[in-house]
Protein backbone atom coordinates (compact mmCIF):
# COMPACT_ATOMS: atom_id res chain seq x y z
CA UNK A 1 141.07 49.92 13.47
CA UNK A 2 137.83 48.54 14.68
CA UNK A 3 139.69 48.27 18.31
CA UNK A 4 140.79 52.09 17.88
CA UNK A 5 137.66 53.12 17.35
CA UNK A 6 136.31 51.69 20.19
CA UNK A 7 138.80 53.29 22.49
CA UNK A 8 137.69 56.66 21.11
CA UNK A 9 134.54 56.07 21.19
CA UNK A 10 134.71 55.46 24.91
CA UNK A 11 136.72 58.67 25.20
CA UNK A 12 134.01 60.70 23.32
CA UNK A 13 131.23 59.67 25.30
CA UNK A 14 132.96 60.50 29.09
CA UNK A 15 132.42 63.56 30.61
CA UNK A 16 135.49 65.74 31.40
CA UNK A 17 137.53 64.16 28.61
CA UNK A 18 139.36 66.33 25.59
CA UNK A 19 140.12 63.94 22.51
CA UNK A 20 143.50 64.97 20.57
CA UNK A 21 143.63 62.17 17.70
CA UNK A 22 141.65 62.55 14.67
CA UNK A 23 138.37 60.35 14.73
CA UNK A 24 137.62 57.35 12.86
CA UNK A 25 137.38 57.52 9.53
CA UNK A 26 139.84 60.23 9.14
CA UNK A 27 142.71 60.28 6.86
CA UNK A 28 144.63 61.43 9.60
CA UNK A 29 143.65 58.17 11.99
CA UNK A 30 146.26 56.26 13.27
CA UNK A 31 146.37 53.06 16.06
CA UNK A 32 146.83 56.01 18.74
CA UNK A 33 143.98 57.83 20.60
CA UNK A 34 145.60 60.31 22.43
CA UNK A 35 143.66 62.39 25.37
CA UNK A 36 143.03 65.04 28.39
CA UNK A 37 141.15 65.37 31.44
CA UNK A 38 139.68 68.73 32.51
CA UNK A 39 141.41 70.33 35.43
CA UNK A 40 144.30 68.59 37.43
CA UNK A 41 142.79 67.65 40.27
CA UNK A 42 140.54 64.90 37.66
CA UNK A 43 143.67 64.02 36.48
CA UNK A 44 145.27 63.50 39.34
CA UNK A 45 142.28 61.52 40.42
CA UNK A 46 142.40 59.75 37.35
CA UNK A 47 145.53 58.49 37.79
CA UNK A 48 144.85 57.18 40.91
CA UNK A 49 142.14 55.26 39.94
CA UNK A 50 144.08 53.59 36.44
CA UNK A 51 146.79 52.40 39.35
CA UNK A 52 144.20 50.98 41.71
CA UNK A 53 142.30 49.13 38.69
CA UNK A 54 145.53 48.14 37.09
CA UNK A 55 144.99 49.89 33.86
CA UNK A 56 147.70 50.76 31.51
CA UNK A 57 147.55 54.24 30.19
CA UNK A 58 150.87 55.84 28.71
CA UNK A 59 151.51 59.59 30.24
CA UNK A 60 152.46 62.05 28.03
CA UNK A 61 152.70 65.21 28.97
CA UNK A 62 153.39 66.98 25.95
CA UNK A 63 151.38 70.14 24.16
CA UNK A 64 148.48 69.42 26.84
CA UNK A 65 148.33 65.70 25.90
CA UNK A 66 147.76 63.73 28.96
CA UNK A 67 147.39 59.98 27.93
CA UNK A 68 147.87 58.03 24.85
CA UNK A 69 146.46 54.70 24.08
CA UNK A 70 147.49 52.04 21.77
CA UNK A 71 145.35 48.94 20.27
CA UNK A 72 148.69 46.66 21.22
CA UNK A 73 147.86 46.76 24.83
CA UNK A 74 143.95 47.38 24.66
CA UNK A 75 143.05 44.87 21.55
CA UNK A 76 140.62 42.84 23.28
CA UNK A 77 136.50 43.65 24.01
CA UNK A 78 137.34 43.06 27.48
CA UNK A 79 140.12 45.02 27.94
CA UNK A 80 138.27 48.05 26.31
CA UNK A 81 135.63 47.66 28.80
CA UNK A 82 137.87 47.54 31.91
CA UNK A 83 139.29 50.73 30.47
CA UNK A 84 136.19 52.37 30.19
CA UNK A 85 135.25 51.30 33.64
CA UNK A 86 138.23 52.79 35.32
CA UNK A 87 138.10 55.87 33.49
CA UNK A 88 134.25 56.96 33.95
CA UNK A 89 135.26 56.65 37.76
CA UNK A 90 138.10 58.49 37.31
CA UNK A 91 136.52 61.20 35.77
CA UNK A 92 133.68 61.55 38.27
């Protein structure tokens, strides 16, 4: 979980961002951290900057979810970080 928890902790400290998953230590916590992005124009921004920086994010788009993560394709320190990177510009 110590990967999960990372990934939401990235989402919780970016601007524009809605968190849908539970947070760590939660009963209800799973390998998932599912999110939004205020307004569609920052998502549609977003998007476009996940495909020019080659990020992986699963698209929901279900009950207001936008994205949902998973620790089997972001499981290393570096991959967290490119995330991170690619979605603080998105959101900007």
């Amino acid at each position: 979980m110590t990967m999960r928890n990372s990934l939401y902790d990235v989402l919780k400290s970016t601007p524009h961002i809605k968190i849908d998953s539970p947070p760590p230590g939660s009963p209800m916590v799973s390998h998932l951290a599912c999110f939004r992005v205020d307004g569609r124009d920052r998502y549609a921004k977003l998007q476009e900057q996940f495909a020019k920086d080659k990020v992986l994010v699963k698209h929901v788009g279900i009950n207001g979810i936008d994205h949902r993560l998973s620790i089997h394709l972001y499981n290393k320190d570096a991959d967290i970080a490119k995330f991170a990177a690619s979605l603080k510009k998105g959101v900007s």
